[in-house]
PDB file of N, CA and C in Angstrom:
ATOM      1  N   UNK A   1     -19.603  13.085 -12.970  1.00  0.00           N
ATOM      2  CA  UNK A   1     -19.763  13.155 -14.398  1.00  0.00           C
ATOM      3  C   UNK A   1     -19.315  11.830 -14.992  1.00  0.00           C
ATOM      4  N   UNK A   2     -20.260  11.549 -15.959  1.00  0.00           N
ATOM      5  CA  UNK A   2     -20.074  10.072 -16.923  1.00  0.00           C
ATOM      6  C   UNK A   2     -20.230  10.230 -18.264  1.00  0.00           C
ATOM      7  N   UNK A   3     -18.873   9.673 -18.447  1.00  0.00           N
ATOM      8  CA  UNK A   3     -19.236   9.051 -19.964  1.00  0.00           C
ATOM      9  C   UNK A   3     -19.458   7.823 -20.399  1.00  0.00           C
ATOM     10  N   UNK A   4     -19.332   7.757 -21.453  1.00  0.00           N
ATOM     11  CA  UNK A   4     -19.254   6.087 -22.131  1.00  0.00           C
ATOM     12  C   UNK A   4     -17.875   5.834 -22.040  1.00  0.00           C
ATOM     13  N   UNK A   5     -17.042   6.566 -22.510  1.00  0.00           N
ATOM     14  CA  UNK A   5     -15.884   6.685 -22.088  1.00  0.00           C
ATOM     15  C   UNK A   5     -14.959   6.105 -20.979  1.00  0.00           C
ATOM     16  N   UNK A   6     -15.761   7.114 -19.631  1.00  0.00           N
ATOM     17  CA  UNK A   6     -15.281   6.586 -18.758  1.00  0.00           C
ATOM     18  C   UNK A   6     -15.832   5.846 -17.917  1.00  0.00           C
ATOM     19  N   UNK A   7     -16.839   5.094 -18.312  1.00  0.00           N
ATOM     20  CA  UNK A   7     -17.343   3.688 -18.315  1.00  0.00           C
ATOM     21  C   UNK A   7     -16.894   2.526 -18.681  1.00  0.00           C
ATOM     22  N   UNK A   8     -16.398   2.867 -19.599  1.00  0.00           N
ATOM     23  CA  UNK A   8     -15.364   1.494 -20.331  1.00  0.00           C
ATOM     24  C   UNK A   8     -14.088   1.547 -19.544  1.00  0.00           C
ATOM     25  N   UNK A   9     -13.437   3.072 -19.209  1.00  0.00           N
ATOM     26  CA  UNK A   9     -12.548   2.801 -18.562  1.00  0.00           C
ATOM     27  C   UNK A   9     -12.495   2.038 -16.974  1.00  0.00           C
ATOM     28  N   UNK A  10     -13.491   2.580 -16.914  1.00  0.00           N
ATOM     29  CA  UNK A  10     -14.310   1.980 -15.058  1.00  0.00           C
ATOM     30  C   UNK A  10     -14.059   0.499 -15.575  1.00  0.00           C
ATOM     31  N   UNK A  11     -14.627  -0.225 -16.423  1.00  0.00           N
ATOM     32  CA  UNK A  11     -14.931  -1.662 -16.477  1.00  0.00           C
ATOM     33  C   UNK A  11     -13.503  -2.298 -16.660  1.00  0.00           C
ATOM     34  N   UNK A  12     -13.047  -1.761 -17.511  1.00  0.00           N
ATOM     35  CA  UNK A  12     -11.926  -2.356 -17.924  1.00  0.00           C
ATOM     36  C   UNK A  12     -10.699  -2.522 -16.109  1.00  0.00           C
ATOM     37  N   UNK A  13     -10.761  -1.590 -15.705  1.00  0.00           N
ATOM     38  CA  UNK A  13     -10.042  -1.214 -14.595  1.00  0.00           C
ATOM     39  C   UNK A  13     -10.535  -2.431 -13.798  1.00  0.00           C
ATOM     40  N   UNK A  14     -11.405  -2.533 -13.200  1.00  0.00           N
ATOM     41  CA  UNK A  14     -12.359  -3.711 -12.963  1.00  0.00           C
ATOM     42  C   UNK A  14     -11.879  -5.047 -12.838  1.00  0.00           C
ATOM     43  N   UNK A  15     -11.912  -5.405 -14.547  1.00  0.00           N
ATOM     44  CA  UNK A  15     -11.864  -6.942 -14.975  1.00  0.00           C
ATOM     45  C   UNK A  15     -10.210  -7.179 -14.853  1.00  0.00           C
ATOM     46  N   UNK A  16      -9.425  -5.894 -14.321  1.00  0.00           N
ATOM     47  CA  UNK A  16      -7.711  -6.244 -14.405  1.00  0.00           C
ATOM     48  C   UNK A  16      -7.555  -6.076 -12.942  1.00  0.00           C
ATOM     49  N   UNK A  17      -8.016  -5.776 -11.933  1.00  0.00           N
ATOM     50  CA  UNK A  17      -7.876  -5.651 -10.497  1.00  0.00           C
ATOM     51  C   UNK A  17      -7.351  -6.622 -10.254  1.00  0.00           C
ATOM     52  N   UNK A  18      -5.857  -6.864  -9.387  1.00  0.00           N
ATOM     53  CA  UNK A  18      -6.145  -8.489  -8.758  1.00  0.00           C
ATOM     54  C   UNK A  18      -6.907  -8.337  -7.441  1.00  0.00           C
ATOM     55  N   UNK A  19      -7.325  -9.796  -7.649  1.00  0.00           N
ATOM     56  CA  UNK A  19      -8.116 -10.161  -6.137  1.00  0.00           C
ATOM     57  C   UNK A  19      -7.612  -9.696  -5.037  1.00  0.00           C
ATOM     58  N   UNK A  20      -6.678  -9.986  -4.896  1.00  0.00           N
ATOM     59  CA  UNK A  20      -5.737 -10.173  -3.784  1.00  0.00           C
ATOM     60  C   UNK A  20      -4.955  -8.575  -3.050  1.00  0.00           C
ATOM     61  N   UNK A  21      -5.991  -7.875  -3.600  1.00  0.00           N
ATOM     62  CA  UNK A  21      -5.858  -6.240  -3.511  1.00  0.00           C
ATOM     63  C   UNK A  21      -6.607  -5.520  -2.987  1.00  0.00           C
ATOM     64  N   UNK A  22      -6.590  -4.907  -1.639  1.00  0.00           N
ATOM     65  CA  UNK A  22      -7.599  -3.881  -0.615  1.00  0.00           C
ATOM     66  C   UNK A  22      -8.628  -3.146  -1.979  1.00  0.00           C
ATOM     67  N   UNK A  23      -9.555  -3.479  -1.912  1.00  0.00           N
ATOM     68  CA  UNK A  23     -10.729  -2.503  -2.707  1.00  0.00           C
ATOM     69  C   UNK A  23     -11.951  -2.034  -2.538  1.00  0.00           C
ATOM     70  N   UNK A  24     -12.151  -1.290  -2.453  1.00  0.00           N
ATOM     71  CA  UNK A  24     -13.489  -0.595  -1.866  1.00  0.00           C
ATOM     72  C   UNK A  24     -13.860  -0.688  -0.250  1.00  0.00           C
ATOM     73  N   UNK A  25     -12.891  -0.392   0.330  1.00  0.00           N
ATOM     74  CA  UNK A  25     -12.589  -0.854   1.587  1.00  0.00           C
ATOM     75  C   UNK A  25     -12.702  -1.887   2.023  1.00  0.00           C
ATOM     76  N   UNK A  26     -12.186  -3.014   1.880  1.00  0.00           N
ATOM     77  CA  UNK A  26     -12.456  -4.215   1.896  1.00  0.00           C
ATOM     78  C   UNK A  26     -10.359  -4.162   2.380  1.00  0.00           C
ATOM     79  N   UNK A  27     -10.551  -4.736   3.253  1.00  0.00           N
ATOM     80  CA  UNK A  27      -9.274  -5.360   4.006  1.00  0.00           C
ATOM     81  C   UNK A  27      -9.102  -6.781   3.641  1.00  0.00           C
ATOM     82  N   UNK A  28      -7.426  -7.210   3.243  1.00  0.00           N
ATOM     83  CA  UNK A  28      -6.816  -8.026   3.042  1.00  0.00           C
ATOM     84  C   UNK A  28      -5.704  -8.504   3.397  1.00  0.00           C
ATOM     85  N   UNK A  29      -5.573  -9.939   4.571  1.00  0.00           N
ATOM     86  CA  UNK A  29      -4.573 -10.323   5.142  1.00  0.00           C
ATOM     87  C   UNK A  29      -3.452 -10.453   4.241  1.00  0.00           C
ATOM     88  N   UNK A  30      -2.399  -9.788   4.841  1.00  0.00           N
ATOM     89  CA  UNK A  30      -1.082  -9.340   4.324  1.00  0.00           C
ATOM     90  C   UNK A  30       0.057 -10.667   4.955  1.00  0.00           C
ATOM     91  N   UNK A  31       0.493 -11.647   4.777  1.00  0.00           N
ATOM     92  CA  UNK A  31       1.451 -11.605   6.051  1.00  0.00           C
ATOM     93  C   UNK A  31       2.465 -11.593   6.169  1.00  0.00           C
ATOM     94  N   UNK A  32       3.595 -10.730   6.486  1.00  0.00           N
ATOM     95  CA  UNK A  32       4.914 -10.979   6.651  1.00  0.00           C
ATOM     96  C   UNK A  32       5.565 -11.240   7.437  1.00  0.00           C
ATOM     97  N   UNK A  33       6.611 -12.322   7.730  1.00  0.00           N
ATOM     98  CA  UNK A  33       7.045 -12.589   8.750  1.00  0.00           C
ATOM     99  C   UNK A  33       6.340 -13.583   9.108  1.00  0.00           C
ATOM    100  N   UNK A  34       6.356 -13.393  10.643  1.00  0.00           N
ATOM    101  CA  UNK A  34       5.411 -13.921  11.715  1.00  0.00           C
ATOM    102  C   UNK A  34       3.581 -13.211  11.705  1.00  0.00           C
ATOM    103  N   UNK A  35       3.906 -12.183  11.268  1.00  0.00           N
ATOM    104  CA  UNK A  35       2.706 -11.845  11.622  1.00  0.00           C
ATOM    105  C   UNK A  35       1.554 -11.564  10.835  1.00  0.00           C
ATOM    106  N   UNK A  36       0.428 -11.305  10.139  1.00  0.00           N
ATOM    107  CA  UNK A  36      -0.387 -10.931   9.389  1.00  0.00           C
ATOM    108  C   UNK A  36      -0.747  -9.481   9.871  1.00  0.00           C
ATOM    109  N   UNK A  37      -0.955  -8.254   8.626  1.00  0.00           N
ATOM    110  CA  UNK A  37      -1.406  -7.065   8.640  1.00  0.00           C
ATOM    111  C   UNK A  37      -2.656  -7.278   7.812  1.00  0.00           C
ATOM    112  N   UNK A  38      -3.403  -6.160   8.549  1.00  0.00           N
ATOM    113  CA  UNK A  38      -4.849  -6.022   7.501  1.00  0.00           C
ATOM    114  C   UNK A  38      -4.540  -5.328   6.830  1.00  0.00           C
ATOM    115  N   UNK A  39      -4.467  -5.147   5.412  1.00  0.00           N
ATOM    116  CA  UNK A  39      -3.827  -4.325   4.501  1.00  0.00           C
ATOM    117  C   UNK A  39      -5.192  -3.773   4.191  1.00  0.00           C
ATOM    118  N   UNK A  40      -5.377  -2.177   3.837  1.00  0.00           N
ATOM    119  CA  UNK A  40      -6.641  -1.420   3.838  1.00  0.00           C
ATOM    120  C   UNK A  40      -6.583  -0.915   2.780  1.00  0.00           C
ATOM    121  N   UNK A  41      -5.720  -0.545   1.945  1.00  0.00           N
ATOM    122  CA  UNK A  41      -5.212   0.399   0.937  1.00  0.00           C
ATOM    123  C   UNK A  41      -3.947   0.750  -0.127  1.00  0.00           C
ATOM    124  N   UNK A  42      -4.414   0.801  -1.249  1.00  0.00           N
ATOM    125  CA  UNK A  42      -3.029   0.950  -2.200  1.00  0.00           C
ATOM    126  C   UNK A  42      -3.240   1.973  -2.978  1.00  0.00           C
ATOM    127  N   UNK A  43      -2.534   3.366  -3.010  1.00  0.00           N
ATOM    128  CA  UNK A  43      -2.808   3.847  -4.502  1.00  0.00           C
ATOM    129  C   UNK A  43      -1.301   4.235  -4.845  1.00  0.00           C
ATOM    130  N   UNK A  44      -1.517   5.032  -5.857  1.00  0.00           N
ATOM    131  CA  UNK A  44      -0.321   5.848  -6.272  1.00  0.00           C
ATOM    132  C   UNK A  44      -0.036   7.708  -5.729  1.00  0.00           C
ATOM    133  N   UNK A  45       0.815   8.211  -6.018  1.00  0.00           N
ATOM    134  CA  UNK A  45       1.233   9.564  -4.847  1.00  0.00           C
ATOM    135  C   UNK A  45       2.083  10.312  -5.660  1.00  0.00           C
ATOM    136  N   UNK A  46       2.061  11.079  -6.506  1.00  0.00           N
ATOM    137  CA  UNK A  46       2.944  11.755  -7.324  1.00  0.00           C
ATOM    138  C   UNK A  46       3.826  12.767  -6.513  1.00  0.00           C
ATOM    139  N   UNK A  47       4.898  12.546  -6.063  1.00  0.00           N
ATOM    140  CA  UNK A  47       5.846  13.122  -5.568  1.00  0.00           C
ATOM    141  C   UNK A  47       6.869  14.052  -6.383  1.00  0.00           C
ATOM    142  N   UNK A  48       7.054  15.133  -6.575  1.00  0.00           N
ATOM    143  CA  UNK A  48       7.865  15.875  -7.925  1.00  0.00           C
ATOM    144  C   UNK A  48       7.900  15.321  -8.831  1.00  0.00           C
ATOM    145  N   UNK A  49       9.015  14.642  -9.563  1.00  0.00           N
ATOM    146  CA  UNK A  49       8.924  13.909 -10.596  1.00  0.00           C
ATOM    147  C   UNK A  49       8.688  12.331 -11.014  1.00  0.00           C
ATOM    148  N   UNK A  50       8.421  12.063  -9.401  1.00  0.00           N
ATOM    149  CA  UNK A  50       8.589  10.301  -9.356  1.00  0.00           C
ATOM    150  C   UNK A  50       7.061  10.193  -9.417  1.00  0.00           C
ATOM    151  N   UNK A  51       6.885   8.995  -8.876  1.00  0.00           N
ATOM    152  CA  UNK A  51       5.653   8.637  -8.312  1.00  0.00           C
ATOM    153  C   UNK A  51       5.760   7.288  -7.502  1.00  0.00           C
ATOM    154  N   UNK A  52       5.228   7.719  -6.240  1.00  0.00           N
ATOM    155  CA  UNK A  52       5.332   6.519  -5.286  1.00  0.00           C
ATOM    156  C   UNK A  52       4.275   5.860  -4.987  1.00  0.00           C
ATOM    157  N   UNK A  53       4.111   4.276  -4.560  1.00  0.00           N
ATOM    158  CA  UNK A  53       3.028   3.745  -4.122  1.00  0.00           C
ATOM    159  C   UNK A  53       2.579   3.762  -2.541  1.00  0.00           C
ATOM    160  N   UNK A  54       1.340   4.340  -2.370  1.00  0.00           N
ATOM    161  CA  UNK A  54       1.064   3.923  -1.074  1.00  0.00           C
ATOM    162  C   UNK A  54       0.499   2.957  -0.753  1.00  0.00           C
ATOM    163  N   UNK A  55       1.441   2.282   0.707  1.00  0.00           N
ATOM    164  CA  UNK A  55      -0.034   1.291   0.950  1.00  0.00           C
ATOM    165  C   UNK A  55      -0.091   1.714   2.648  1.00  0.00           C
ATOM    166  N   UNK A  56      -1.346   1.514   3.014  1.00  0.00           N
ATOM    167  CA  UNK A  56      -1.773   1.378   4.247  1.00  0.00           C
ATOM    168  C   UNK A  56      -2.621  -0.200   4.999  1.00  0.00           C
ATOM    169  N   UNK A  57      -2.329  -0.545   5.940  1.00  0.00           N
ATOM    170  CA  UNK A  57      -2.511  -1.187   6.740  1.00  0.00           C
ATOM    171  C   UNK A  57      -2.969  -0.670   8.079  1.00  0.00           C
ATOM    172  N   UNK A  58      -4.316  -1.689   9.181  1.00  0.00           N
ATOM    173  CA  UNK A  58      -4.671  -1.259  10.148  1.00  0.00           C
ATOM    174  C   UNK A  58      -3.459  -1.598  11.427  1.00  0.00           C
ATOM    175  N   UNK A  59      -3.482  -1.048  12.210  1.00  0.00           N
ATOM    176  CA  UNK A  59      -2.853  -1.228  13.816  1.00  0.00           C
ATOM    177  C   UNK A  59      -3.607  -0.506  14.792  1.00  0.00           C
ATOM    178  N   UNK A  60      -2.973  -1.264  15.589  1.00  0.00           N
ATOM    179  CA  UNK A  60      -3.756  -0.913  17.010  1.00  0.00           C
ATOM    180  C   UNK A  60      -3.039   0.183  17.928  1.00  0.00           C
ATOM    181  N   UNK A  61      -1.962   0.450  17.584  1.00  0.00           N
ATOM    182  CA  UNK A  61      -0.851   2.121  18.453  1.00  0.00           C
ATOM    183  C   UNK A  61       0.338   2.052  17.201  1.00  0.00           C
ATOM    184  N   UNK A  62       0.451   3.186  17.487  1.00  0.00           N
ATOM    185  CA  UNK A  62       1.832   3.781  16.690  1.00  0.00           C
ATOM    186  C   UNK A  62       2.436   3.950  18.051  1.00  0.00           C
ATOM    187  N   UNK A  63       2.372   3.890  18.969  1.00  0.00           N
ATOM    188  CA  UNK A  63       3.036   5.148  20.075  1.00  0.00           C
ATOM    189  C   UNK A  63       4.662   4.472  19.984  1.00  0.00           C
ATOM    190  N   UNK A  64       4.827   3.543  19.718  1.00  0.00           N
ATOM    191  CA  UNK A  64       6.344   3.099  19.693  1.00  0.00           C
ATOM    192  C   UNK A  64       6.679   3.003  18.029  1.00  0.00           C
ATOM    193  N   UNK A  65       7.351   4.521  17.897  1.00  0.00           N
ATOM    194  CA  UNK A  65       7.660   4.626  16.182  1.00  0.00           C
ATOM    195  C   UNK A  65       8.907   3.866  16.020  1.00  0.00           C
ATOM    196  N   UNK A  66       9.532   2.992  16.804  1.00  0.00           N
ATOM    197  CA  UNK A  66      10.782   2.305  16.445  1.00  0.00           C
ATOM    198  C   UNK A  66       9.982   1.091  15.622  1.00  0.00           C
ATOM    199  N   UNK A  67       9.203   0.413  16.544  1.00  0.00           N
ATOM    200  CA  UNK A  67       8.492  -0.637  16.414  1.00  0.00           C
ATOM    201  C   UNK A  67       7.841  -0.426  15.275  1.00  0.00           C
ATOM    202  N   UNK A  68       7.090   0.638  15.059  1.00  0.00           N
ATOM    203  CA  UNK A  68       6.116   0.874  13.912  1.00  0.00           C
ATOM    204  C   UNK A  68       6.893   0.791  12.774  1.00  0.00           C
ATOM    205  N   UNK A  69       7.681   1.817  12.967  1.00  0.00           N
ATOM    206  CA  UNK A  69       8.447   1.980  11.440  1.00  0.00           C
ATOM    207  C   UNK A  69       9.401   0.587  11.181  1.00  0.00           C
ATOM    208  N   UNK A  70       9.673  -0.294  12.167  1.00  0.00           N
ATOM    209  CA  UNK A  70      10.098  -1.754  11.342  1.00  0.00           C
ATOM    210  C   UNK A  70       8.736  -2.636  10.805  1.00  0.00           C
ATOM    211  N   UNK A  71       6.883  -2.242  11.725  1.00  0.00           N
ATOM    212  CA  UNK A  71       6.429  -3.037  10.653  1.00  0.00           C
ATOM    213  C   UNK A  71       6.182  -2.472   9.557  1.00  0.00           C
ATOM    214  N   UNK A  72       6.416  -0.777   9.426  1.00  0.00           N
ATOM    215  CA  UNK A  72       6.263  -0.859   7.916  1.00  0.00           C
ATOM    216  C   UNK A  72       7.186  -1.139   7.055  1.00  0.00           C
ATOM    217  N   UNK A  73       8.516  -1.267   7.602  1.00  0.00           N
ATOM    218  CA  UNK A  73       9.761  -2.325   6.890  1.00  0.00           C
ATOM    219  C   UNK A  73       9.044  -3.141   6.174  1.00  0.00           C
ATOM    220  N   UNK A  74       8.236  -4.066   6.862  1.00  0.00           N
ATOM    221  CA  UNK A  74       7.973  -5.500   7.048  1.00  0.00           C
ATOM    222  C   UNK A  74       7.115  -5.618   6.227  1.00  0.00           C
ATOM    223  N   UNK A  75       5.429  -4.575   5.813  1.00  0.00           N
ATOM    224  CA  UNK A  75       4.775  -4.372   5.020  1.00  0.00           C
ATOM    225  C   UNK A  75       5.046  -4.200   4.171  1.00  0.00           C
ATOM    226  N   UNK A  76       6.163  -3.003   3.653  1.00  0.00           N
ATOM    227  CA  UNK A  76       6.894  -2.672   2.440  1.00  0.00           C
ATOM    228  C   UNK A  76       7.475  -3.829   1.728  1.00  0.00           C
ATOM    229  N   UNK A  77       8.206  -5.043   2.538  1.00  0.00           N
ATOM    230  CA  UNK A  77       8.925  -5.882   1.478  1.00  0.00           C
ATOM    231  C   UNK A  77       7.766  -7.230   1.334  1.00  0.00           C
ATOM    232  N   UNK A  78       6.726  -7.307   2.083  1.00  0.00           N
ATOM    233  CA  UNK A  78       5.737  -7.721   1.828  1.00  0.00           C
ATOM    234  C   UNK A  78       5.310  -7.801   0.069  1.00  0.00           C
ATOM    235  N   UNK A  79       4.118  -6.212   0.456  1.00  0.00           N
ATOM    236  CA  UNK A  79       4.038  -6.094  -0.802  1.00  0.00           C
ATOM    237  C   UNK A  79       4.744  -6.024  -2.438  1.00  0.00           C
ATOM    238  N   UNK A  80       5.648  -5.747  -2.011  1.00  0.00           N
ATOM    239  CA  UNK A  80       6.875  -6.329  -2.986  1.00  0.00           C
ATOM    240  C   UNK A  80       6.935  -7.374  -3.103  1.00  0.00           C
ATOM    241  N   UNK A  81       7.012  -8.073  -2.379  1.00  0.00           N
ATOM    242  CA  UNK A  81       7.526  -9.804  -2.571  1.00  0.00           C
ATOM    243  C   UNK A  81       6.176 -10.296  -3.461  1.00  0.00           C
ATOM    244  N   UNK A  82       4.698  -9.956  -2.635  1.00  0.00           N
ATOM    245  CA  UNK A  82       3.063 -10.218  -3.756  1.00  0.00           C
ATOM    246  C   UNK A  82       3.247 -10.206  -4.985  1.00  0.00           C
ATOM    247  N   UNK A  83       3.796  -8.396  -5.091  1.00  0.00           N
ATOM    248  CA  UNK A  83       3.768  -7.651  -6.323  1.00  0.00           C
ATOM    249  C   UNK A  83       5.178  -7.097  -6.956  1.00  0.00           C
ATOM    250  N   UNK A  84       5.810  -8.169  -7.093  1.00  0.00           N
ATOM    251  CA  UNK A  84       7.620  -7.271  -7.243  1.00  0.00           C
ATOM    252  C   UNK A  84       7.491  -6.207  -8.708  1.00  0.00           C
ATOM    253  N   UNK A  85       5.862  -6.479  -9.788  1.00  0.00           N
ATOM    254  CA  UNK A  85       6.079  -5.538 -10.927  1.00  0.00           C
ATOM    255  C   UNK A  85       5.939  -3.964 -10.580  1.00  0.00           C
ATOM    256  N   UNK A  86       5.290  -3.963  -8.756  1.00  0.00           N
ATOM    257  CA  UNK A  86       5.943  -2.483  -8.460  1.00  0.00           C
ATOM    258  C   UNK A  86       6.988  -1.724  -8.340  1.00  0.00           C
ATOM    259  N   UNK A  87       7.898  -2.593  -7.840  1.00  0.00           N
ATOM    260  CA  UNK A  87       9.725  -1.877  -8.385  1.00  0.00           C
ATOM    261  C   UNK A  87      10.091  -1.518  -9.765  1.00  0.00           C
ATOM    262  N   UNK A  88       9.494  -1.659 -10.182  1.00  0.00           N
ATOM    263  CA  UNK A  88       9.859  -1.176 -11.648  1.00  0.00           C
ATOM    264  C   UNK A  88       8.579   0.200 -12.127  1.00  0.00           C
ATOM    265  N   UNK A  89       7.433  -0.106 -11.575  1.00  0.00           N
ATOM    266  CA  UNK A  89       6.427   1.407 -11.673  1.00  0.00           C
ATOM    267  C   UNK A  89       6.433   2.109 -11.211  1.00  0.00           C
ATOM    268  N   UNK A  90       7.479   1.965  -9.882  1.00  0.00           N
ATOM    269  CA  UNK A  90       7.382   3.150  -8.339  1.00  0.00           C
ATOM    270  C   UNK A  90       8.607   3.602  -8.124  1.00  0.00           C
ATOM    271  N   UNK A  91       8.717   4.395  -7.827  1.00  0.00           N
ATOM    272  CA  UNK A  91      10.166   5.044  -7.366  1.00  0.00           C
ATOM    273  C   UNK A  91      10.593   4.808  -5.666  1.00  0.00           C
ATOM    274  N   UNK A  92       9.210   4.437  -4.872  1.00  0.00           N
ATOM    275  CA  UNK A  92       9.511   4.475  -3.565  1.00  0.00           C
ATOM    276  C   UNK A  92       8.084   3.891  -3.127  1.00  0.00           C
ATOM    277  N   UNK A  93       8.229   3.284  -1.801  1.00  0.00           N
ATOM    278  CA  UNK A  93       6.832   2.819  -1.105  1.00  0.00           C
ATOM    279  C   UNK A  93       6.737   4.007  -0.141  1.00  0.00           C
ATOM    280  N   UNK A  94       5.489   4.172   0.341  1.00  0.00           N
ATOM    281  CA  UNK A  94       5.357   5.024   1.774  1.00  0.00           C
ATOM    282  C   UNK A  94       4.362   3.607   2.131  1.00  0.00           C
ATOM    283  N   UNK A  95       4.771   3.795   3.311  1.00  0.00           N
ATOM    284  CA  UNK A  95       4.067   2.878   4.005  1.00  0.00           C
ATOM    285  C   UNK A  95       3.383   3.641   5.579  1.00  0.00           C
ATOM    286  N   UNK A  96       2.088   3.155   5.495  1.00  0.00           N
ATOM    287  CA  UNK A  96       0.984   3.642   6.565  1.00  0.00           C
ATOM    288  C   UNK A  96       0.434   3.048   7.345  1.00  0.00           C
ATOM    289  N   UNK A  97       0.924   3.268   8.510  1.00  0.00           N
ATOM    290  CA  UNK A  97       0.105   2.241   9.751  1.00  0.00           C
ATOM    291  C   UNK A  97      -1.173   3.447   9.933  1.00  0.00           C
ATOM    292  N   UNK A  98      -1.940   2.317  10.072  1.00  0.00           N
ATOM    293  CA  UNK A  98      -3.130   3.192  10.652  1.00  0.00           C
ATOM    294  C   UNK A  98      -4.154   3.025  11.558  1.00  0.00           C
ATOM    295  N   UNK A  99      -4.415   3.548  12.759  1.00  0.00           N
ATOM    296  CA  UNK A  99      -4.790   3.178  13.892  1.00  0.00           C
ATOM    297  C   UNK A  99      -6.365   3.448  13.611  1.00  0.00           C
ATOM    298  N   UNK A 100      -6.956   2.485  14.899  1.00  0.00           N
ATOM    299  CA  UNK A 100      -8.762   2.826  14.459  1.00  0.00           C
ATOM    300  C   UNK A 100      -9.187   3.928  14.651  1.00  0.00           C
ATOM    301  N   UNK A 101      -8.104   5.300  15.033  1.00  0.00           N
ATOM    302  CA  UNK A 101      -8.485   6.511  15.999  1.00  0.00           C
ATOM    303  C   UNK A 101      -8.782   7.424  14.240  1.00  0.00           C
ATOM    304  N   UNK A 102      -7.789   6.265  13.143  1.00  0.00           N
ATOM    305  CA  UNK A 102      -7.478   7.578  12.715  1.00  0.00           C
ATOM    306  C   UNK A 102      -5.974   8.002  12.168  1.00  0.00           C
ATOM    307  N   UNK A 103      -5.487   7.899  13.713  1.00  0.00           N
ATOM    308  CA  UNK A 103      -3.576   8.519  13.534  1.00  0.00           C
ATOM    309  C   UNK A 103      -3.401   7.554  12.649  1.00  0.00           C
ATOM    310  N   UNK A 104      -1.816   8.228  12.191  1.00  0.00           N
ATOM    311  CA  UNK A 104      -1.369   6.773  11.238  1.00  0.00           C
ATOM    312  C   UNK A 104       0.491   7.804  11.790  1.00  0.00           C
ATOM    313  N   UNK A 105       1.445   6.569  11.096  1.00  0.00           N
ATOM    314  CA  UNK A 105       2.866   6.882  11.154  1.00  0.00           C
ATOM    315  C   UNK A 105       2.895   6.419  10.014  1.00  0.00           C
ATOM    316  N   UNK A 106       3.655   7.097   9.094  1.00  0.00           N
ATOM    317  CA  UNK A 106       4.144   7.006   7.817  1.00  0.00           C
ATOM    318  C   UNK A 106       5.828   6.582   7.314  1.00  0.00           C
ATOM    319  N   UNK A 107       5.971   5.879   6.628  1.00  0.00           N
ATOM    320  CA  UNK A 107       7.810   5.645   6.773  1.00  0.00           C
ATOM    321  C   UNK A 107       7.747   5.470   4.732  1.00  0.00           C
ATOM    322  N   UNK A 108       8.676   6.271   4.186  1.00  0.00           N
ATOM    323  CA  UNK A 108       9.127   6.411   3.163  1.00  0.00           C
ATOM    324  C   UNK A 108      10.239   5.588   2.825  1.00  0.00           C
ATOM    325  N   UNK A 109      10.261   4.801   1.899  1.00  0.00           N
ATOM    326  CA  UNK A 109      11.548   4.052   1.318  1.00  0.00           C
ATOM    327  C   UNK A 109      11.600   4.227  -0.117  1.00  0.00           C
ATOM    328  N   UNK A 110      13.040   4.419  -0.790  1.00  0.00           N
ATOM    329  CA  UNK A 110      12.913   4.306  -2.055  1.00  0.00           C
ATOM    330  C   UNK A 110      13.289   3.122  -2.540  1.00  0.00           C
ATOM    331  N   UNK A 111      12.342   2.769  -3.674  1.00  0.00           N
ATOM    332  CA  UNK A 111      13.171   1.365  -4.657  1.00  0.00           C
ATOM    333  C   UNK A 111      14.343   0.823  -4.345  1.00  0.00           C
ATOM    334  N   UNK A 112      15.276   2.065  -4.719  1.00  0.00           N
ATOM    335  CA  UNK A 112      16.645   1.340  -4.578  1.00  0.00           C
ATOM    336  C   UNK A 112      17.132   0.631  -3.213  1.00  0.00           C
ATOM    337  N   UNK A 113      16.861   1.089  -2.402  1.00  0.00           N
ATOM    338  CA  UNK A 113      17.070   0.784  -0.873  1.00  0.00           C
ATOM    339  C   UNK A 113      16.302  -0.508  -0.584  1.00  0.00           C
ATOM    340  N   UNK A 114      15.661  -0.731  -1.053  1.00  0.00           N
ATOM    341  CA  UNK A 114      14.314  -1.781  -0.261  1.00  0.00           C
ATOM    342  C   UNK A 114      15.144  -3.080  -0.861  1.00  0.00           C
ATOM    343  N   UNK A 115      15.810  -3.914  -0.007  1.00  0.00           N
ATOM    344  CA  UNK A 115      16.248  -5.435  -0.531  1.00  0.00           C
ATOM    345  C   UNK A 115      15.566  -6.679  -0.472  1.00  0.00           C
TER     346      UNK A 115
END
């Protein structure tokens, strides 16, 4: 369903996107650290009363969740560091590895914690 309405809102949404932001499936080198992530995805996640940002990134295994869950450390202060006006809109990152199968491992951080 369309309006004019939400046509303008479509456009407007649009012309404020940054570049530099996974969209329409379109992957974007991330890099933190040493290494570069294909970053695949960002939205928002309404959690009870907060609301958290997701982002996802591709990988090739989760099977070592020690390992995984430090690169989504690594992703998390990433995108922060891009975009630090998300600490102030988000209450928490989840961060998503996600394999070509599919699987993904998920690691939750809140604002306050993330340095």
């Amino acid at each position: 369903m369309s309006t004019q309405f939400t046509d303008k809102l479509y456009d407007e949404a649009q012309a404020v996107q940054p570049a530099d932001m996974p969209v329409g499936g379109t992957a974007i080198d991330l890099t933190a650290g040493a290494k570069t992530y294909h970053w695949t995805a960002i939205f928002a996640l309404p959690v009870a009363d907060d609301l958290d940002v997701v982002v996802k990134y591709s990988t090739a295994d989760i099977s070592n969740t020690q390992k995984t869950y430090e690169e989504n450390m690594q992703v998390t202060k990433a995108v922060l560091a891009k975009f630090p006006e998300l600490r102030t809109a988000f209450a928490g990152v989840v961060a998503r590895a996600v394999t070509p199968s599919g699987d993904d491992y998920g690691s939750l951080v809140s604002m306050k914690e993330i340095k």
